[in-house]
C-alpha atoms as a PDB file:
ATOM      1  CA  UNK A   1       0.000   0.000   0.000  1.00  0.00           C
ATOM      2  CA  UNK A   2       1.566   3.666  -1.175  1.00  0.00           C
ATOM      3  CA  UNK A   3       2.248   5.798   1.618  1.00  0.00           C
ATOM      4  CA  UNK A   4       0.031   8.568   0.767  1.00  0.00           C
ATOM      5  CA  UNK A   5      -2.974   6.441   1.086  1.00  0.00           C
ATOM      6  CA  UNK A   6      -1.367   4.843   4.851  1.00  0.00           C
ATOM      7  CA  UNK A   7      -1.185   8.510   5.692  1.00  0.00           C
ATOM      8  CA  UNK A   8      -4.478   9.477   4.393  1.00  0.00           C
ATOM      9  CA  UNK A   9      -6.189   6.628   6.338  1.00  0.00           C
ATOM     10  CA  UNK A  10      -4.130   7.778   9.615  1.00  0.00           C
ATOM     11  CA  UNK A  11      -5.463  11.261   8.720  1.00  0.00           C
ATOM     12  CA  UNK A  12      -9.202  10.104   9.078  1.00  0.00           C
ATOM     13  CA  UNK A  13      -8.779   7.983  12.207  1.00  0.00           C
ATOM     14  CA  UNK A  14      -7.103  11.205  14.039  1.00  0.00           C
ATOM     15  CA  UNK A  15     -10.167  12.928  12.345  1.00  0.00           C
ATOM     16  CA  UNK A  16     -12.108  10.596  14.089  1.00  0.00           C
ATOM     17  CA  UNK A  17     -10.962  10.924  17.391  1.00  0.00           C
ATOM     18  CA  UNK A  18     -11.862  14.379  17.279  1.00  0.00           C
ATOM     19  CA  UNK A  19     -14.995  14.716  15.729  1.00  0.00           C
ATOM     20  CA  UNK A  20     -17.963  12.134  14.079  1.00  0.00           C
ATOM     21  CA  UNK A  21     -16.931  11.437  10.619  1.00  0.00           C
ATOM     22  CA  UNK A  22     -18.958  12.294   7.598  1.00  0.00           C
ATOM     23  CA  UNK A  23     -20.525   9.175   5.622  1.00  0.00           C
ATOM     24  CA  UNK A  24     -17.791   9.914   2.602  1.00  0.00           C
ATOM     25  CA  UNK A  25     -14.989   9.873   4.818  1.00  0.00           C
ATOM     26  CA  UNK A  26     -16.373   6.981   6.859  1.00  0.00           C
ATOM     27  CA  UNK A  27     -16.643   5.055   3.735  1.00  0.00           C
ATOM     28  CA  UNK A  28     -12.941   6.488   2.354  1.00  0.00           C
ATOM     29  CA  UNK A  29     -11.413   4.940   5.837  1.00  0.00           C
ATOM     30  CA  UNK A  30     -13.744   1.560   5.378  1.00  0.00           C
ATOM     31  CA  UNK A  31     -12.138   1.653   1.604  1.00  0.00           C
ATOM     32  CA  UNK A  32      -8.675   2.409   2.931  1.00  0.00           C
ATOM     33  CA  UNK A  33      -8.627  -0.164   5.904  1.00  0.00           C
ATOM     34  CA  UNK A  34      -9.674  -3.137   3.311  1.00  0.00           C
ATOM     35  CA  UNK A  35      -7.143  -2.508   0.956  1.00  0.00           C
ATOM     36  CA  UNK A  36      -4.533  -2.256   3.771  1.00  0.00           C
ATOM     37  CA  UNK A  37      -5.674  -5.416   5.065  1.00  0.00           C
ATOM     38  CA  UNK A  38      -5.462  -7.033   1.584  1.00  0.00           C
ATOM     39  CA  UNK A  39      -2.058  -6.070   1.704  1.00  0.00           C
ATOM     40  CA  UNK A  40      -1.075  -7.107   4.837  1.00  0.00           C
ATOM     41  CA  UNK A  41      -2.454 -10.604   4.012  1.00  0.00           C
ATOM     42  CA  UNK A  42      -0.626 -10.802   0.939  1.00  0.00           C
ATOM     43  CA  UNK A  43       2.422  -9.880   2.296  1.00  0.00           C
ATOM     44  CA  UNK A  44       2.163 -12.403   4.876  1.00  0.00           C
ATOM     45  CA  UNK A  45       0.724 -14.981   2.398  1.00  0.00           C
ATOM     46  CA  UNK A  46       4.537 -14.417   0.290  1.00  0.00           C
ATOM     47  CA  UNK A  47       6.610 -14.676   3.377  1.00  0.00           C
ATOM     48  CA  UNK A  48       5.193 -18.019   3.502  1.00  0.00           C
ATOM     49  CA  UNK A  49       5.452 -19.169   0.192  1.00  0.00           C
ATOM     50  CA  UNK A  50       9.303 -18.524   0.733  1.00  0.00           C
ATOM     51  CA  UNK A  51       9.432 -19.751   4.622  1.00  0.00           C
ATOM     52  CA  UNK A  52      11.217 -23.461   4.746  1.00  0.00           C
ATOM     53  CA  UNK A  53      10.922 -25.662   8.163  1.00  0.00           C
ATOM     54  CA  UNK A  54      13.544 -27.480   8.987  1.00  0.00           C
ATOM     55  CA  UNK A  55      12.744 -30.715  11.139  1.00  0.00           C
ATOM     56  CA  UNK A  56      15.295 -32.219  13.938  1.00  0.00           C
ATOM     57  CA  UNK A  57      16.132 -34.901  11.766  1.00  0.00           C
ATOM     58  CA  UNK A  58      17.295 -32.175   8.817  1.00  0.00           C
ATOM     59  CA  UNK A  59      14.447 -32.545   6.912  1.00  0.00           C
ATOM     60  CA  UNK A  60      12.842 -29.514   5.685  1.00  0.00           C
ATOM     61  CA  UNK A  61       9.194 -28.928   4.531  1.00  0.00           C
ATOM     62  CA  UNK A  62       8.175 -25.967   2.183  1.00  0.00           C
ATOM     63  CA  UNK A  63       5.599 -24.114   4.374  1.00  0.00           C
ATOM     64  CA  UNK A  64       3.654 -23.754   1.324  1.00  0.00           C
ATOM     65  CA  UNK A  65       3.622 -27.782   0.773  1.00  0.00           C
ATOM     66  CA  UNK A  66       2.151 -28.097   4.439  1.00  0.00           C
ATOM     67  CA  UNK A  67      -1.744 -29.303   4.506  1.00  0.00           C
ATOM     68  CA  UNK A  68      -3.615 -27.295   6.669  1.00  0.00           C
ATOM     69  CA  UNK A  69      -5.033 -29.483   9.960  1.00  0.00           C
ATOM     70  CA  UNK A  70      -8.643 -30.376   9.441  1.00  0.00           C
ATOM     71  CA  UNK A  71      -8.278 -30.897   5.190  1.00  0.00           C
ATOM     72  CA  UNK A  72      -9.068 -34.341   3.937  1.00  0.00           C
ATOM     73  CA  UNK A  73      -5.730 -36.509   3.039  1.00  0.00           C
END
């Protein structure tokens, strides 16, 4: 996510602190907290694709190549 729009969406939640928001800018923050989340998720999501566990016996298991507990085998 650019900067301008991390600052812009810090901008509105100081706003909001101070006074009640108006239904644009409410909407704006809504806008600018889903598309920060998106990229927090992704970013997370890549450090995993990349992250490699390495077992006591040497071993090592792409995270990525993991089954998640609770999927049929």
């Amino acid at each position: 996510m650019e900067k301008k729009k991390l600052d812009r969406l810090s901008e509105l939640t100081a706003i909001s602190r101070q006074r009640e928001l108006t239904e644009k800018e409410k909407s704006e923050r809504e806008a600018l907290r889903m598309e920060y989340r998106r990229s927090i998720v992704a970013n997370f999501s890549d450090t995993l694709e990349h992250t490699t566990i390495v077992e006591p016996d040497g071993s090592k298991i792409k995270v990525k190549d993991m089954k998640r507990s609770g999927e049929d085998q």
